[in-house]
Protein backbone atom coordinates (compact mmCIF):
# COMPACT_ATOMS: atom_id res chain seq x y z
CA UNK A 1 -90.36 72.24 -57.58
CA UNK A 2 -88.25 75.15 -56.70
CA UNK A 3 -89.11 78.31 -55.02
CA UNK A 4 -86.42 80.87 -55.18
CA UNK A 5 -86.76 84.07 -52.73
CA UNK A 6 -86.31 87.31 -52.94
CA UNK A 7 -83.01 88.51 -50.87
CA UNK A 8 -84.60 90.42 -48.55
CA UNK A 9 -87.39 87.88 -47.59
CA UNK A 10 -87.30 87.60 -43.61
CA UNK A 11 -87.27 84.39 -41.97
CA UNK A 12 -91.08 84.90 -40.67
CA UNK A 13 -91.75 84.79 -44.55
CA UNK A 14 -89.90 81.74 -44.94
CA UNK A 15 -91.64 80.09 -42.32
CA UNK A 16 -95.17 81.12 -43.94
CA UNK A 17 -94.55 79.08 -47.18
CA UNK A 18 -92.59 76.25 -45.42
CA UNK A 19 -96.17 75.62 -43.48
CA UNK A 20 -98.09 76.54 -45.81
CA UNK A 21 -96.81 74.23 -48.41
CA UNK A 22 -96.44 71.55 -45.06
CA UNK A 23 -99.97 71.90 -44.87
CA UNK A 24 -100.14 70.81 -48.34
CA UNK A 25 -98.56 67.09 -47.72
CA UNK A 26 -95.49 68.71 -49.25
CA UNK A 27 -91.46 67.92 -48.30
CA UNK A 28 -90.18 71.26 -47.71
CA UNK A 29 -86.62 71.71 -47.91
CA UNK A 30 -84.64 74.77 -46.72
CA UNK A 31 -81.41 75.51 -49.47
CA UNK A 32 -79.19 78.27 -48.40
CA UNK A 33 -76.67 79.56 -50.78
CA UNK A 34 -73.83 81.80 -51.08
CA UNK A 35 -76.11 85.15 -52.70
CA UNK A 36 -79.42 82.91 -52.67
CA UNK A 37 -81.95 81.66 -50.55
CA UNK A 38 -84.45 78.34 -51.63
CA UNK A 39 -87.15 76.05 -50.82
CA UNK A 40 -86.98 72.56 -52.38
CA UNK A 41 -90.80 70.56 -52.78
CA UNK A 42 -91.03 67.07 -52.76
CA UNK A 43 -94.49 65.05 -53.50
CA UNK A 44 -97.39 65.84 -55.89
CA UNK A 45 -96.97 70.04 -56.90
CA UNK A 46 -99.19 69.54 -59.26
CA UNK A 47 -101.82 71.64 -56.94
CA UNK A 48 -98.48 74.21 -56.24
CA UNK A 49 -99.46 76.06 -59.56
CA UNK A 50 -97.16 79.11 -60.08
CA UNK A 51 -99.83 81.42 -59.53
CA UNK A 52 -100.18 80.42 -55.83
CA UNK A 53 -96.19 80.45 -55.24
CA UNK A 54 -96.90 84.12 -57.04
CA UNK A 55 -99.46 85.16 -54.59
CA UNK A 56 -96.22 85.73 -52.16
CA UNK A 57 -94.58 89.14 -52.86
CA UNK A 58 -91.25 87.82 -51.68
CA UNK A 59 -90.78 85.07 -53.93
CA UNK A 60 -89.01 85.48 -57.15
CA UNK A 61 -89.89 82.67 -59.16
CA UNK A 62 -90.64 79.09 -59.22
CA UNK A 63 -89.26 76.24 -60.99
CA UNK A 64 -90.31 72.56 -61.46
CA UNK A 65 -87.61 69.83 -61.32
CA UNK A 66 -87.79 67.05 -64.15
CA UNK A 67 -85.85 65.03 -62.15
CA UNK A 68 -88.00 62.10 -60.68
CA UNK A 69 -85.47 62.17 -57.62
CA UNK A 70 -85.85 65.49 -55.67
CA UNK A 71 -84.16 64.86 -52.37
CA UNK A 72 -81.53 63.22 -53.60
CA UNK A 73 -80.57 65.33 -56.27
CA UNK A 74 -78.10 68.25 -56.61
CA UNK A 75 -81.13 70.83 -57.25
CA UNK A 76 -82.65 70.68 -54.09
CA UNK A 77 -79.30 70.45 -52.54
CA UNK A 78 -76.17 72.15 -54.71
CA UNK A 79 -73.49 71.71 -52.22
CA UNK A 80 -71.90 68.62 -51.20
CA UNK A 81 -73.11 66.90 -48.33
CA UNK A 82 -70.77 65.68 -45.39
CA UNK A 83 -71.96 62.90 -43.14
CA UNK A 84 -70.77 62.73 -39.75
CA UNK A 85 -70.83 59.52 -38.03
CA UNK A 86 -72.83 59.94 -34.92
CA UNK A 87 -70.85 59.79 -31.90
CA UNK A 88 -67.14 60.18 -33.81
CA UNK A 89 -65.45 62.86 -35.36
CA UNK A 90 -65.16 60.46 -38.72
CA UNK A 91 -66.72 62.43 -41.81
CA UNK A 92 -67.33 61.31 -45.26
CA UNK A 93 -68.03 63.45 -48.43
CA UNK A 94 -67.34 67.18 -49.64
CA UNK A 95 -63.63 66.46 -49.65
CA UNK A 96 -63.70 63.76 -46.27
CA UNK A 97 -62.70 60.23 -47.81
CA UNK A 98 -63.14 57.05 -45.54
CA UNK A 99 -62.25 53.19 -46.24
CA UNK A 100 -64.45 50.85 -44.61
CA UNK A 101 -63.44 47.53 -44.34
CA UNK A 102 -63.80 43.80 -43.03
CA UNK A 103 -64.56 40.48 -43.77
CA UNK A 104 -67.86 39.80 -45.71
CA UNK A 105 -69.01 37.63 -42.65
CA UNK A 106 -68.15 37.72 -38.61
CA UNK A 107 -66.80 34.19 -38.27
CA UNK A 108 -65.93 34.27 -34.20
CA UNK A 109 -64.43 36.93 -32.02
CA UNK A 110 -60.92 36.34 -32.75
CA UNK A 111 -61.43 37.00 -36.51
CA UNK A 112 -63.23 40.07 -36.29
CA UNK A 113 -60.72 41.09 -33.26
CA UNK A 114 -57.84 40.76 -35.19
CA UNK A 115 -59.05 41.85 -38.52
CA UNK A 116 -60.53 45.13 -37.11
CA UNK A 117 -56.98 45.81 -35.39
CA UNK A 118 -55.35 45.17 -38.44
CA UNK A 119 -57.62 47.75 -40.41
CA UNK A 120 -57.46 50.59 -38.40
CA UNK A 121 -53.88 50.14 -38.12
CA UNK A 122 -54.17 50.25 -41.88
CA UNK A 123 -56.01 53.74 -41.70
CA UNK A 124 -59.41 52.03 -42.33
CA UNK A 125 -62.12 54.72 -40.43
CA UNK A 126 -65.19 52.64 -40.40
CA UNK A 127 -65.53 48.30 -39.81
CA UNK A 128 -67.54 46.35 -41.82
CA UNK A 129 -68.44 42.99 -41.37
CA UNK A 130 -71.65 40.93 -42.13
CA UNK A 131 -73.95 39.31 -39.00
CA UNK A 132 -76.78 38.31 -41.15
CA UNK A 133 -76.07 37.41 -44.69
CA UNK A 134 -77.56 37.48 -47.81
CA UNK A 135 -77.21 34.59 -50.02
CA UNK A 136 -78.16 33.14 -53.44
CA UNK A 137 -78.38 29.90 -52.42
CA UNK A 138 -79.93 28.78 -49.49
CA UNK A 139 -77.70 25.78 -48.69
CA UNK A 140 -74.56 28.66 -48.22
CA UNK A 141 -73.60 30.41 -44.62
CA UNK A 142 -76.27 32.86 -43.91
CA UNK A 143 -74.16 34.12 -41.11
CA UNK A 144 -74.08 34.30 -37.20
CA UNK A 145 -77.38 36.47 -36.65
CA UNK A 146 -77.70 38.82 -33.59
CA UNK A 147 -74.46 36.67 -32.22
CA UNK A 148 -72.18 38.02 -35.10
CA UNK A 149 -73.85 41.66 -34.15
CA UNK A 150 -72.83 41.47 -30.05
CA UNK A 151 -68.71 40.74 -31.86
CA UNK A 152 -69.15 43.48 -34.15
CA UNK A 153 -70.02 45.54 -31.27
CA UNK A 154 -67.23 43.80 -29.48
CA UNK A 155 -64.79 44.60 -32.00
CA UNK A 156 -66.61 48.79 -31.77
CA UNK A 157 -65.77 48.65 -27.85
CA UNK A 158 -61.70 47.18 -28.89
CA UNK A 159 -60.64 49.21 -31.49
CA UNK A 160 -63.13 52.41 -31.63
CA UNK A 161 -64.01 52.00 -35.07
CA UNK A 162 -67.90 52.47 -35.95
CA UNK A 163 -69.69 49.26 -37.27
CA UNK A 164 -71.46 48.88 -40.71
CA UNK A 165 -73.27 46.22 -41.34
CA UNK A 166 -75.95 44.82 -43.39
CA UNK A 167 -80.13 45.08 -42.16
CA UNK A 168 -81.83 42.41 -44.29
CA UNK A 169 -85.58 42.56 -43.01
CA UNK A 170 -87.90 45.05 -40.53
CA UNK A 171 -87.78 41.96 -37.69
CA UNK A 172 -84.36 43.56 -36.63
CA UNK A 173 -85.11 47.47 -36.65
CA UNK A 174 -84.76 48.68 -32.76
CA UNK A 175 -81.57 46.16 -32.29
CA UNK A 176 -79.97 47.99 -35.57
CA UNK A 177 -81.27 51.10 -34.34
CA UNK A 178 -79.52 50.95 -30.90
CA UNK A 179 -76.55 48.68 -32.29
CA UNK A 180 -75.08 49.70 -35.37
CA UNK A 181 -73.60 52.66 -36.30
CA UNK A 182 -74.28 52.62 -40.08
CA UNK A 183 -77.10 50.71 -41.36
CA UNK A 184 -75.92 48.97 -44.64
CA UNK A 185 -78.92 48.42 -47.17
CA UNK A 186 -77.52 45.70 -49.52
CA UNK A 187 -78.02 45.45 -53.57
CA UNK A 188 -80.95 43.14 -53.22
CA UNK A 189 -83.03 45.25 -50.77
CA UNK A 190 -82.22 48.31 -52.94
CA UNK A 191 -85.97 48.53 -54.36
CA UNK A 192 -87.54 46.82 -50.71
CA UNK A 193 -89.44 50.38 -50.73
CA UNK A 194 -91.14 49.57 -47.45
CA UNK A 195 -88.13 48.62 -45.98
CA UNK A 196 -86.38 52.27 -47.19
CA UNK A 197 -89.27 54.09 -45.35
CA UNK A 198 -89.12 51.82 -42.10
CA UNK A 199 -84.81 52.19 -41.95
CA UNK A 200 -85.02 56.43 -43.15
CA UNK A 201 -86.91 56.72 -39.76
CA UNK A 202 -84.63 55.81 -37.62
CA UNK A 203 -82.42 59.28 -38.44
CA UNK A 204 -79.42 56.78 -38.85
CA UNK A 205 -76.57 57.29 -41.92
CA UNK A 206 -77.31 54.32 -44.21
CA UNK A 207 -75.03 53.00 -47.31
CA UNK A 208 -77.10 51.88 -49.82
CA UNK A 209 -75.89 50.23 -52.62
CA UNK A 210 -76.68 49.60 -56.22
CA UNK A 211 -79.04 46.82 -56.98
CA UNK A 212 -77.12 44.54 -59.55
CA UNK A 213 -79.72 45.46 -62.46
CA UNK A 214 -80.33 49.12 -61.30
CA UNK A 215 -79.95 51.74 -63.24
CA UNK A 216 -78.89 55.18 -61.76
CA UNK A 217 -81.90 56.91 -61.64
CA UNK A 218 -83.43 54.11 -59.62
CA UNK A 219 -80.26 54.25 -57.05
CA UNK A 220 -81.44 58.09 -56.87
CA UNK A 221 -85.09 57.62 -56.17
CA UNK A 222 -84.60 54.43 -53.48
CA UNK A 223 -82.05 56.89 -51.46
CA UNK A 224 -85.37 59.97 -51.86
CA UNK A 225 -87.23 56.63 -50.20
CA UNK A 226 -84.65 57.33 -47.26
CA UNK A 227 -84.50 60.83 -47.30
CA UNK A 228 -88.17 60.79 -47.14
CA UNK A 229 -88.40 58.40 -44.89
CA UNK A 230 -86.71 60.70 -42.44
CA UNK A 231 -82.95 60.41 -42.92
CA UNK A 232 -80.56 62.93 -44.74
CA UNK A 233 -77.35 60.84 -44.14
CA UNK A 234 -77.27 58.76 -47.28
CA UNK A 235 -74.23 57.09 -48.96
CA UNK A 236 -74.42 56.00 -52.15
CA UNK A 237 -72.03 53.21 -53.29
CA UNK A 238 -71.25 51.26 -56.79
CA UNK A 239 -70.31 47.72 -56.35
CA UNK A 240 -71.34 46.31 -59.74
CA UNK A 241 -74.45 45.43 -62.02
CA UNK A 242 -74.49 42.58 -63.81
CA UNK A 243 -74.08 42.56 -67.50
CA UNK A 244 -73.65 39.66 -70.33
CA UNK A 245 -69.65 39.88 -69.16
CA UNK A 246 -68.35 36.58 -67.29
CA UNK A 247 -64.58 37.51 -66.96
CA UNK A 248 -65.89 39.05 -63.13
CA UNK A 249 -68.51 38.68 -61.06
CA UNK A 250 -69.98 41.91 -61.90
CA UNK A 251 -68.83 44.82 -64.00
CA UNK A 252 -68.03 47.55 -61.99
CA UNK A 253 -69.56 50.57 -63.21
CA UNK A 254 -67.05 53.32 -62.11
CA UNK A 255 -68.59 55.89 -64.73
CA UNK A 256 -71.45 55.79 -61.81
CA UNK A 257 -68.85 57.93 -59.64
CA UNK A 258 -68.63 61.13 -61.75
CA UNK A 259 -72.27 60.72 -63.02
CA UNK A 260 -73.48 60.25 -58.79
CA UNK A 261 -71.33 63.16 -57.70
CA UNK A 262 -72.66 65.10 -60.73
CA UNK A 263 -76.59 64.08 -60.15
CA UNK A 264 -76.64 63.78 -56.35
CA UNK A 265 -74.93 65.99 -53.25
CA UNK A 266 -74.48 62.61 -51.41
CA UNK A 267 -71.30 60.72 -50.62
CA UNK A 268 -70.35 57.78 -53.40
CA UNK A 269 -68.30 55.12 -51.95
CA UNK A 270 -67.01 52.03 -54.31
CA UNK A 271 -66.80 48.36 -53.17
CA UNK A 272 -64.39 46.52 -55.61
CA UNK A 273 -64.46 43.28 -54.10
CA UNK A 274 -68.04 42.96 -55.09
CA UNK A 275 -67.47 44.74 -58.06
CA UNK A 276 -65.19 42.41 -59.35
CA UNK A 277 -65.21 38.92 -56.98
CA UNK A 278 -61.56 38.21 -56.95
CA UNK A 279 -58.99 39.29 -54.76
CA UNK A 280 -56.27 40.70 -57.18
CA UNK A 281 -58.45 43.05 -59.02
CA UNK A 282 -59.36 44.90 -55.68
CA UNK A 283 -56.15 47.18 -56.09
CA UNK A 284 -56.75 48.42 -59.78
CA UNK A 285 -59.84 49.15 -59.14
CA UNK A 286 -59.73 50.50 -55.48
CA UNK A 287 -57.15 53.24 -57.32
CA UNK A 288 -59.23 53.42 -60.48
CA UNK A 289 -62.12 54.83 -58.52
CA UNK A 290 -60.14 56.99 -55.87
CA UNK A 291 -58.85 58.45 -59.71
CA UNK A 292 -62.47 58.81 -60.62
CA UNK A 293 -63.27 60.99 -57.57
CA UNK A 294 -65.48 58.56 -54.94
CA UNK A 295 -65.54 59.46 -51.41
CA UNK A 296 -64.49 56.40 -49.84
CA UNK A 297 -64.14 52.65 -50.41
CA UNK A 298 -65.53 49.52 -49.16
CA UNK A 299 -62.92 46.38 -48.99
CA UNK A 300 -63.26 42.83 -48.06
CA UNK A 301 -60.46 41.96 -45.83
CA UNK A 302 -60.23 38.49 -44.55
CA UNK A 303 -56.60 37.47 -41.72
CA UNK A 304 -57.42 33.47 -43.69
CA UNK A 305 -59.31 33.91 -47.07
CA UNK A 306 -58.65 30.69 -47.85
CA UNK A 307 -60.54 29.42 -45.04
CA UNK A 308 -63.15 32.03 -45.26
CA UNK A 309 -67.04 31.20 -44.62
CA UNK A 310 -68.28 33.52 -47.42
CA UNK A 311 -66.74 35.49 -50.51
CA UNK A 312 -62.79 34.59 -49.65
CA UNK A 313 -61.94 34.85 -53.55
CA UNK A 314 -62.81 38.68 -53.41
CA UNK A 315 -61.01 39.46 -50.17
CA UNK A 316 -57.67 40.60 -49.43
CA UNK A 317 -54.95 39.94 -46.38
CA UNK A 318 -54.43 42.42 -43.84
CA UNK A 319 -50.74 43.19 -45.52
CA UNK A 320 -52.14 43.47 -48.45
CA UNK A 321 -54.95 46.22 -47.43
CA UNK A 322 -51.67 48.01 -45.44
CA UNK A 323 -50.35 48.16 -48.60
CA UNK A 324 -53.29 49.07 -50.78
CA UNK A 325 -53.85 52.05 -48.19
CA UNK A 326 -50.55 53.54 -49.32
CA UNK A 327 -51.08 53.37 -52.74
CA UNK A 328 -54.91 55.26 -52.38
CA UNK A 329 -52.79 57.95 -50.28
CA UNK A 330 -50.31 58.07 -53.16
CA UNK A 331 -53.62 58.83 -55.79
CA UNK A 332 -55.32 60.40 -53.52
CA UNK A 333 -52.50 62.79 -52.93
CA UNK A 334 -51.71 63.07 -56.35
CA UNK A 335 -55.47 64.24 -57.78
CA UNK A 336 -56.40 67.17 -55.14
């Protein structure tokens, strides 16, 4: 629901419904605009009928939102929102694009040393890289644990660049807390709604991506788990579902970008090297989605991906990001 003021209501007033509706077991959120002035409710209004929100001479009118997202979703929220990374002057969203990148798994401390040089040489703003890993089978390299972390935050203190990396279970919440600077909720854990809650609180920016089989809407609501949860620094990224298609390893959905940035206020980064699982489709579609409008990108980059532990068919050289990083400058240039 939607309660629109009046434009003379003071803040005391405001203050009187925010509790009020508080009091209620209610997510109040404050929406300034330009010429108008809103509270958002999230949670069961079904008791908020209008003739209570009425009983207020300086509200104007109330609305309900049909949208089973509320946090989320551009009603609550109409302008963009732009996520600063805690500690850094790096922004993402409402015109602020970032490339994250890295290899899919920390390997030792002269991979992730060199690779994380070699990216933010490249321009990359952000380091990804995976300490725990999720895998399909069980027999595969599940990576190096809280050891890959400590060379992820090795690689933080070297180069500067803020970490991202992937939480897989609540076991690891204060280290991730105090460790990483973006907490990276992968595809499987999309729907882990306990796990949403337990990761909003901590206040940290999260990337949460698509769950293979998800559909929109359900990207939405898990990142209201989040918001709710107690976070309002959510990214949103595509990185493929899986359809009946074999040609890739998943079909990247890049109609998700205009339809996210049309739904939601949040930031929509796109990770082609998941999206696709091989190396040499990781340009066209890197460029394809900078086209379609995403805020940032998410690459696999590996200095041996021959060699690599995990994923090396998806990821790229370090010469070959340098040179993908011109090309999204040339699009990117060429579209605003």
């Amino acid at each position: 629901m939607i309660i629109i003021l009046k434009q003379d209501a003071t803040q005391e007033q405001i203050n009187l419904i925010s509790s009020d509706m508080e009091k209620r077991g209610l997510h109040v959120q404050d929406i300034v605009g330009e010429s108008t002035h809103m509270i958002g409710l999230a949670g069961d209004t079904t008791q908020v009928v209008d003739e209570l929100i009425m009983r207020y001479d300086f509200v104007e009118r109330a609305m309900k939102v049909s949208e089973p997202y509320k946090l989320s979703g551009r009603n609550f929220h109409p302008e963009d929102t732009v996520i600063t990374i805690p500690g850094t002057d790096i922004k993402i969203g409402g015109g602020h694009f970032q490339v994250v990148a890295g290899p899919c798994s920390v390997e030792s401390e002269e991979q992730i040393l060199e690779i994380a040089r070699d990216v933010k040489r490249s321009g990359a703003g952000m380091l990804r890289g995976g300490a725990f890993k999720p895998r399909s089978s069980p027999y595969s390299f599940q990576g190096m644990g809280l050891e890959g972390l400590e060379l992820l935050k090795l690689a933080r203190e070297k180069t500067g660049l803020p970490i991202v990396t992937e939480l897989m279970g609540p076991e690891h919440l204060d280290i991730f807390e105090k460790d990483v600077d973006v907490i990276q909720i992968g595809a499987r854990n999309m729907q882990n709604f306990s796990l949403l809650k337990d990761v909003g609180s901590l206040g940290k920016p999260v990337l949460l991506k698509r769950g293979n089989a998800s559909t929109i809407e359900e990207m939405l609501m898990a990142a209201d788990y989040l918001m709710v949860g107690g976070t309002p620094d959510v990214i949103l990224c595509e990185r493929g579902i899986r359809t009946f298609e074999t040609a890739t390893r998943n079909t990247l959905d890049l109609s998700a970008v205009p339809v996210l940035k049309k739904k939601s206020h949040l930031p929509v980064v796109v990770d082609p090297s998941h999206g696709t699982g091989y190396w040499d489709m990781v340009f066209p579609m890197s460029l394809a989605a900078v086209a379609a409008g995403a805020d940032g990108l998410i690459i696999e980059v590996h200095n041996q991906p021959q060699c690599a532990l995990c994923d090396g068919q998806q990821s790229i050289t370090p010469i070959l990001f340098d040179q993908l990083m011109g090309k999204v400058k040339k699009v990117r240039e060429a579209i605003l």
